[in-house]
Protein backbone atom coordinates (compact mmCIF):
# COMPACT_ATOMS: atom_id res chain seq x y z
CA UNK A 1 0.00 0.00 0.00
CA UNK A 2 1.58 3.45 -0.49
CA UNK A 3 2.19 5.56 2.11
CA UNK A 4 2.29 9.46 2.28
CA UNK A 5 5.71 9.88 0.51
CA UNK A 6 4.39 7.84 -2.20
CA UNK A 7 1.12 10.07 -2.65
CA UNK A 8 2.98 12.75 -2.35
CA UNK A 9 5.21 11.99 -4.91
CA UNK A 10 2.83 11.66 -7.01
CA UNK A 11 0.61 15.02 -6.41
CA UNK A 12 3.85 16.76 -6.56
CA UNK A 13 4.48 15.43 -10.19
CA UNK A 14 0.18 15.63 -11.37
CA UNK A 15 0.51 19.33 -9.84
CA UNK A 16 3.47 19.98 -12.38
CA UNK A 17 1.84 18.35 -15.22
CA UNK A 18 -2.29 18.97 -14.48
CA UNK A 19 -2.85 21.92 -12.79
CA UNK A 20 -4.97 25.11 -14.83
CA UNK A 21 -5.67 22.19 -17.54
CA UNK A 22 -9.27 21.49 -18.91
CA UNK A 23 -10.60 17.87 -19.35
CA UNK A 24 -11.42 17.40 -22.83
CA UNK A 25 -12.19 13.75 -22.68
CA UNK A 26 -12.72 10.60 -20.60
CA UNK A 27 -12.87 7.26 -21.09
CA UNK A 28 -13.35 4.69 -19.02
CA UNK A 29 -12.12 1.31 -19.65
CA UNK A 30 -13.53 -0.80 -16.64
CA UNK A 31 -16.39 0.44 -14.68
CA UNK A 32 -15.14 -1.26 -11.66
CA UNK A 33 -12.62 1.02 -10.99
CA UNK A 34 -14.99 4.22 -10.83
CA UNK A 35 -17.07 1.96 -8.59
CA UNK A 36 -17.40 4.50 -5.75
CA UNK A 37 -19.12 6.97 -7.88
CA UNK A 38 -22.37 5.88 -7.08
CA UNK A 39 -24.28 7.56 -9.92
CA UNK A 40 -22.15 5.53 -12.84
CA UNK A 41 -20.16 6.08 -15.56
CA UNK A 42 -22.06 8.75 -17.62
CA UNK A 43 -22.51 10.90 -14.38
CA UNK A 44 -19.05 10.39 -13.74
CA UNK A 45 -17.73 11.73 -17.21
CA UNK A 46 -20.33 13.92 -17.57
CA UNK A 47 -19.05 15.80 -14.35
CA UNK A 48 -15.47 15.72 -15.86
CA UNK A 49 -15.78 16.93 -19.26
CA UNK A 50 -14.54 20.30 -19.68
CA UNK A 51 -14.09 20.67 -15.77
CA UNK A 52 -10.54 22.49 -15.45
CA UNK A 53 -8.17 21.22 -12.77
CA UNK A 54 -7.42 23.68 -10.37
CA UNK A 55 -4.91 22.53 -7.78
CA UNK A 56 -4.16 19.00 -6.60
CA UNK A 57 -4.24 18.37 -3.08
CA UNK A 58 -3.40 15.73 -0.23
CA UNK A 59 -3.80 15.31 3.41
CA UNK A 60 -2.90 11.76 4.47
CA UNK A 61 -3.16 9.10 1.85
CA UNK A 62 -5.90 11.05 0.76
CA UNK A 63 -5.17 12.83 -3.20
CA UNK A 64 -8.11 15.32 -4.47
CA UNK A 65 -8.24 17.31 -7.83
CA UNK A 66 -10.71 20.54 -7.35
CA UNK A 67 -12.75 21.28 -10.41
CA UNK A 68 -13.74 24.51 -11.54
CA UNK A 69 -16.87 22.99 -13.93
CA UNK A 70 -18.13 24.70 -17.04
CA UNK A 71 -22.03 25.70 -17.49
CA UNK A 72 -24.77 24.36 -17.57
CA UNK A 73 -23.88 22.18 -14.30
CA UNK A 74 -25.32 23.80 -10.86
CA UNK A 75 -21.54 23.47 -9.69
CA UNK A 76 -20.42 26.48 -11.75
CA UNK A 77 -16.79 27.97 -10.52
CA UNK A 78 -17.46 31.73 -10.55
CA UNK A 79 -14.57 34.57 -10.00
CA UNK A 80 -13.95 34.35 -6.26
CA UNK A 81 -16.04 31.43 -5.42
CA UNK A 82 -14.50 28.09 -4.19
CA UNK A 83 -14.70 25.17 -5.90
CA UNK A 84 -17.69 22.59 -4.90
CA UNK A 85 -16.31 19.71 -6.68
CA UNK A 86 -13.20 17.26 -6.77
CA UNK A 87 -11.75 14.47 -8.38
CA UNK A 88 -10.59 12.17 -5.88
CA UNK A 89 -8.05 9.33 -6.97
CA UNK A 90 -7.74 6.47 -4.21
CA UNK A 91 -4.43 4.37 -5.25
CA UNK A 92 -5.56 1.09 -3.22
CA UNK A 93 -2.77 -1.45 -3.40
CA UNK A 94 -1.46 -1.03 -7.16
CA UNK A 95 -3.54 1.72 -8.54
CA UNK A 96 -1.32 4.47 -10.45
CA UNK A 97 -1.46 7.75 -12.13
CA UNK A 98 0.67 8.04 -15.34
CA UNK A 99 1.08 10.97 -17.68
CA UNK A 100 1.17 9.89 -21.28
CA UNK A 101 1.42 11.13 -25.11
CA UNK A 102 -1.51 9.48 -27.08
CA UNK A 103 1.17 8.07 -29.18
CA UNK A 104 2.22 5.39 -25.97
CA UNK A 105 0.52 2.30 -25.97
CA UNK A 106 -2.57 1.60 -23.55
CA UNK A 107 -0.61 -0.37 -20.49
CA UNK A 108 -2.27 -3.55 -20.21
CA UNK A 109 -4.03 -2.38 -16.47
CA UNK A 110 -5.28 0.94 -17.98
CA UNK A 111 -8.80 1.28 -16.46
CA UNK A 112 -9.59 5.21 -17.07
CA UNK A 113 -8.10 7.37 -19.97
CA UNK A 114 -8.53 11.30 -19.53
CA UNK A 115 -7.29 13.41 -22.16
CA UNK A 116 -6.68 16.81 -21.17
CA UNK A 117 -6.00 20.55 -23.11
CA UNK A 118 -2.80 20.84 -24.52
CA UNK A 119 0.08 22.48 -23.00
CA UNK A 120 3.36 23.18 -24.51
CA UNK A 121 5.59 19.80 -24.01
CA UNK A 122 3.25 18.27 -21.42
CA UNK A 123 1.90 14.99 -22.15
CA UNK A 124 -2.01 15.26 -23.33
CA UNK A 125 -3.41 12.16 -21.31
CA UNK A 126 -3.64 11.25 -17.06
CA UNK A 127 -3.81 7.31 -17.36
CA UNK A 128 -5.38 5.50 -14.39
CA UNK A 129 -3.97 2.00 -14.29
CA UNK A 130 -4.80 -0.61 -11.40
CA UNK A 131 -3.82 -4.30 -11.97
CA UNK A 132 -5.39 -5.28 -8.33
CA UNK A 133 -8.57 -3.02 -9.10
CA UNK A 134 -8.58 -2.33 -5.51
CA UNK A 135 -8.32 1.81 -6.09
CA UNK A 136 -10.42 3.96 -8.24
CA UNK A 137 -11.48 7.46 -9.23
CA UNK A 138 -14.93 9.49 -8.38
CA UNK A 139 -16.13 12.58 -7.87
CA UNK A 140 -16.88 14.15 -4.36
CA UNK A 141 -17.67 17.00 -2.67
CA UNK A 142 -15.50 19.51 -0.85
CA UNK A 143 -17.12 21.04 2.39
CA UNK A 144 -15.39 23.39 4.63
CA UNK A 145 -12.24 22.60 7.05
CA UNK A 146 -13.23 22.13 10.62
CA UNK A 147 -10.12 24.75 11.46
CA UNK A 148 -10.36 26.93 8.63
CA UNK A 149 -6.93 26.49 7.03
CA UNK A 150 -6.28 24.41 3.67
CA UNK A 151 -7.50 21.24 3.67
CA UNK A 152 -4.29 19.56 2.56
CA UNK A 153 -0.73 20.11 1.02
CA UNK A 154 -1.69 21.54 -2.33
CA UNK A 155 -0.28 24.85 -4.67
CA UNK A 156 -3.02 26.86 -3.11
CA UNK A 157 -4.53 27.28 0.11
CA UNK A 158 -8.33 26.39 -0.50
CA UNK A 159 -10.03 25.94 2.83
CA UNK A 160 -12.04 23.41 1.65
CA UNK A 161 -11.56 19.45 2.07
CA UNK A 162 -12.43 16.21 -0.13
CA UNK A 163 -15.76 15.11 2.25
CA UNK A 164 -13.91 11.58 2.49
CA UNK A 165 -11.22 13.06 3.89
CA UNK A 166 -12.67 15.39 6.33
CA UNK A 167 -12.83 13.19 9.31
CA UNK A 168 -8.87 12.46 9.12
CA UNK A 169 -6.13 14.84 11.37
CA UNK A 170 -3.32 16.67 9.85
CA UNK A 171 0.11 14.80 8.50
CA UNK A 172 3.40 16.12 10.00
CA UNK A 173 4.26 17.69 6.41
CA UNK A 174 0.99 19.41 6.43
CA UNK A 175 2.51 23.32 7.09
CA UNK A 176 -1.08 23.83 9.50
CA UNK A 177 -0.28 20.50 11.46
CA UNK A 178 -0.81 21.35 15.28
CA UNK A 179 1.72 19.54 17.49
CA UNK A 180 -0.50 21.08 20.17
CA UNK A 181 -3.39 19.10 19.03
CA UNK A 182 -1.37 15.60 18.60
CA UNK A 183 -0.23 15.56 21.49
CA UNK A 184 -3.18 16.35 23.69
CA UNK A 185 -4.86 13.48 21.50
CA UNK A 186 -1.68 10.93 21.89
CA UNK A 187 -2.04 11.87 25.74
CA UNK A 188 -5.84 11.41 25.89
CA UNK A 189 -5.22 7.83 24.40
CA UNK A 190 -4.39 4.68 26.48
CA UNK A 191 -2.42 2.49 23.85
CA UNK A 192 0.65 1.75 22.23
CA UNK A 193 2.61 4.25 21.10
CA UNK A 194 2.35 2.55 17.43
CA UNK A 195 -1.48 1.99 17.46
CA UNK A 196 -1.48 6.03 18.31
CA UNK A 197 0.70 6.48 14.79
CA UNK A 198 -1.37 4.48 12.36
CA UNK A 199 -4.44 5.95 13.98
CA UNK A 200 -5.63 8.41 11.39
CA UNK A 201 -7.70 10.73 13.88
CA UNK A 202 -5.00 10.93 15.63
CA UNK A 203 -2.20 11.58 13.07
CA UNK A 204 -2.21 10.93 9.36
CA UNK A 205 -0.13 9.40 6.73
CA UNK A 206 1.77 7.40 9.19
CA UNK A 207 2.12 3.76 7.82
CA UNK A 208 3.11 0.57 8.92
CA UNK A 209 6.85 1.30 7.27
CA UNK A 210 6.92 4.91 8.31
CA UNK A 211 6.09 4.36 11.88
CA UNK A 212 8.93 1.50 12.44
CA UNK A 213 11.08 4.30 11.03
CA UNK A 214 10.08 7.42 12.56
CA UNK A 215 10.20 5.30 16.00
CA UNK A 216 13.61 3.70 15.26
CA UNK A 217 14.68 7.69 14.61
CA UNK A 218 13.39 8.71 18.10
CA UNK A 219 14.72 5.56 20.19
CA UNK A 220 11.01 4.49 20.78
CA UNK A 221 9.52 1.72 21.57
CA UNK A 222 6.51 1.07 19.93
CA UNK A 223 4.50 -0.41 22.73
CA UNK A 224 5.45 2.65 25.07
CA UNK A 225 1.96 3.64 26.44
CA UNK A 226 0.79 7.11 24.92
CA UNK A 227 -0.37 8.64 28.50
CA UNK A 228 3.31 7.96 29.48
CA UNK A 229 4.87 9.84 26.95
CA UNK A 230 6.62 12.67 27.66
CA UNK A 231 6.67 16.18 25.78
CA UNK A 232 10.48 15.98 24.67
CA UNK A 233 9.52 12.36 23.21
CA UNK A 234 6.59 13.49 21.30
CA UNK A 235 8.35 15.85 19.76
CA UNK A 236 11.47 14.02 18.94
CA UNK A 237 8.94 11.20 17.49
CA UNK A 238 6.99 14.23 15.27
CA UNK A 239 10.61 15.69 14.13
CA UNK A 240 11.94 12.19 13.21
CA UNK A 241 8.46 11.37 11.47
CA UNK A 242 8.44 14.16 9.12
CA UNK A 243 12.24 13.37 8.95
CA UNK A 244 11.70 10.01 7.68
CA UNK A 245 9.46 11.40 5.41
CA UNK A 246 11.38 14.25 3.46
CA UNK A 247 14.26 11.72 2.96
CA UNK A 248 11.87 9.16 1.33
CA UNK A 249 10.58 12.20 -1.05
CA UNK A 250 13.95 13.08 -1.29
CA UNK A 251 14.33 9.62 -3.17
CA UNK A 252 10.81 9.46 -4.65
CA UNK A 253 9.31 7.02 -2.76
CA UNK A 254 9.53 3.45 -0.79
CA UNK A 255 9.09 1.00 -3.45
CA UNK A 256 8.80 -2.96 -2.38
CA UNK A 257 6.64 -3.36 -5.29
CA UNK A 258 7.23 -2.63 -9.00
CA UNK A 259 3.51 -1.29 -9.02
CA UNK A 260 4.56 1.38 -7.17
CA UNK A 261 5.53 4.33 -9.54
CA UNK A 262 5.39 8.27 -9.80
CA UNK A 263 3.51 10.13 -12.48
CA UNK A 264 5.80 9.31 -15.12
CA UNK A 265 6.46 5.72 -14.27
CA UNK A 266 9.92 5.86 -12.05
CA UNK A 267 9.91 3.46 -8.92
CA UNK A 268 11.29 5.15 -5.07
CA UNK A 269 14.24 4.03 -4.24
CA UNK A 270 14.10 5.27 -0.27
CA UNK A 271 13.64 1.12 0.69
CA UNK A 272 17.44 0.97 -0.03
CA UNK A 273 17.68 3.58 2.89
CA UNK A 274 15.21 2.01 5.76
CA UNK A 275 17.39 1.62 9.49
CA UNK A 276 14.44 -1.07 10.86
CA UNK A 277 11.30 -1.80 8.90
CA UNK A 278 12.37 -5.14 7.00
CA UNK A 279 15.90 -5.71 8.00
CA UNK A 280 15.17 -8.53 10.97
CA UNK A 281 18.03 -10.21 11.93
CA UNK A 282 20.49 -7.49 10.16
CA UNK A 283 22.64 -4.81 12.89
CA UNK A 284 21.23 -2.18 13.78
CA UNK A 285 23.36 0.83 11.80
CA UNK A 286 23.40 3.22 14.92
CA UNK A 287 24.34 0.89 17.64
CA UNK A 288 27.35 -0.67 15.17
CA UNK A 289 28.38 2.87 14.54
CA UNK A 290 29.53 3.20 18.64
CA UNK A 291 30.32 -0.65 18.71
CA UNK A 292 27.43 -2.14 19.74
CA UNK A 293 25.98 -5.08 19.02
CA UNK A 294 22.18 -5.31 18.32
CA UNK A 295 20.26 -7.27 15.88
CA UNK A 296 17.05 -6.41 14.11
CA UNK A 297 13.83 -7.66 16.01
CA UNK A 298 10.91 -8.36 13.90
CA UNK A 299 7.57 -9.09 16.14
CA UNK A 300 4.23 -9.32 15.55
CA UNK A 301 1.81 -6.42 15.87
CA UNK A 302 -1.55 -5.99 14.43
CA UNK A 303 -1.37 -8.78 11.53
CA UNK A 304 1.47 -7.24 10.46
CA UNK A 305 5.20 -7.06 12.22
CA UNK A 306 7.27 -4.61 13.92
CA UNK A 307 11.07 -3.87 13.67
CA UNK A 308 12.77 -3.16 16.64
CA UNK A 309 16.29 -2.61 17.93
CA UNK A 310 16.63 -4.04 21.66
CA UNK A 311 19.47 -1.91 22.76
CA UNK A 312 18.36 1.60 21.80
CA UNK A 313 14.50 0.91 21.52
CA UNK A 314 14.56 -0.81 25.07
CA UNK A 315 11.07 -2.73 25.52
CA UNK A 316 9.14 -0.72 28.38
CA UNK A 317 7.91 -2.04 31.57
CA UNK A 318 4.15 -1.25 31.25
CA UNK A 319 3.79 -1.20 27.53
CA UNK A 320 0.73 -1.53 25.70
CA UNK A 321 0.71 -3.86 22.98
């Protein structure tokens, strides 16, 4: 599943390469994978033709496209009115966004085909492609932000949020997250310190990989109990979170899985780079750096595992796991 680097990555590159431009065309290949727009495939289209793409957006995992849409529909974008609109793209497990010349063959996944206005040397077609059919496109509604500020990491600062996304906090690259308001939620919780990260109303964005990382950064355990945790921690864990996270855009991306790609079809490279998640039974880089020696713990947690180094992630007395 991608995590926030990963989404980012990619609304960083459809910002450069879709922003300002009008849909001229849509196609869609397999219904299924515009199965959360309820009201089908010619409401879907019909909502997209000749809608321009104002910004692209992201809070979490979470990637929205705001519409300004052309007359006669009742969402008409007029001077100094916010957009009502938004095309939301939900990766899933394989689900990615390429740019494309109409030239390029269809890939043999491609499920939607939108053809946009031309632009000097930008390609003329966004390319939804999802072997697993787990993700999709639709279009939703943007309602207000509960604070007020932008709703996510976009090019402008519409206070307005994809309705999907509304009940999710702020990420730690988000330039309105609230430390404040994480940790008087992380403090309010009894649990894990882990269980706290992947919670999305408490923080968002934070995936399984991230979270071994960002906690390996911080020397935390990940069972430490949240009401526990002091101030100093919680922000050592924040700092090494969004850390974790600029070096992995830094490198485009975690990829374990060649389905995994950017815009224009380049795979991360950041899982070259990972100090825990993954390398069970390996040293642990910091504690062989003062000559120590610590191995790798993988453990279960949540159906999934955790990565761990003993020594300098000690395993705390009245942990919640």
């Amino acid at each position: 599943m991608p995590e926030l680097p990963e989404v980012e990555v990619v609304r960083r590159g459809l910002a450069r390469w879709v922003r300002g431009r009008t849909i001229t065309g849509v196609d869609v290949l397999d219904p299924r994978s515009i199965r959360r727009h309820v009201l089908g495939t010619e409401d879907f289209v019909g909502n997209l033709e000749h809608a321009t793409v104002l910004d692209v957006v992201r809070r979490g995992k979470f990637l929205w496209m705001p519409l300004a849409m052309a007359a006669p529909f009742e969402t008409t974008t007029r001077a100094g009115e916010l957009p009502k609109v938004a095309l939301m793209a939900h990766l899933g497990m394989s689900g990615q966004l390429l740019l494309q010349d109409p030239a390029v063959p269809d890939e043999k996944h491609l499920k939607v085909r939108i053809t946009l206005s031309p632009a000097d040397g930008m390609p003329e077609q966004l390319r939804f492609v999802d072997q697993r059919i787990f993700g999709g496109l639709f279009v939703t509604s943007l309602v207000p932000t509960a604070d007020g500020g932008p709703g996510g990491l976009g090019e402008t600062p519409l206070p307005e949020i994809a309705e999907e996304a509304s009940h999710i906090a702020r990420d730690p690259l988000d330039p309105f997250f609230s430390f404040e308001a994480f940790y008087r939620k992380v403090k309010n919780r009894k649990t894990g310190l882990k269980r706290a990260l992947l919670d999305q109303g408490v923080i968002s964005g934070i995936g399984n990989i991230y979270a071994d990382e960002a906690l390996w950064r911080a020397r935390l355990h990940y069972a430490r109990a949240t009401d526990t945790l002091r101030r100093a921690d919680a922000e050592r864990l924040v700092e090494s979170a969004k850390d974790v996270m600029n070096a992995a855009l830094a490198a485009g991306g975690t990829s374990f899985d060649s389905l995994y790609v950017n815009v224009n079809g380049d795979s991360g490279y950041f899982a070259r780079s990972l100090n825990a998640y993954g390398r069970a039974g390996e040293l642990c880089g910091r504690c062989e750096a003062v000559g120590l020696h610590s191995i790798i713990k993988r453990e279960q947690f949540m159906n999934r595992s955790s990565y761990t180094c003993p020594v300098c992630q000690p395993r705390p007395r009245n942990g919640r796991w």
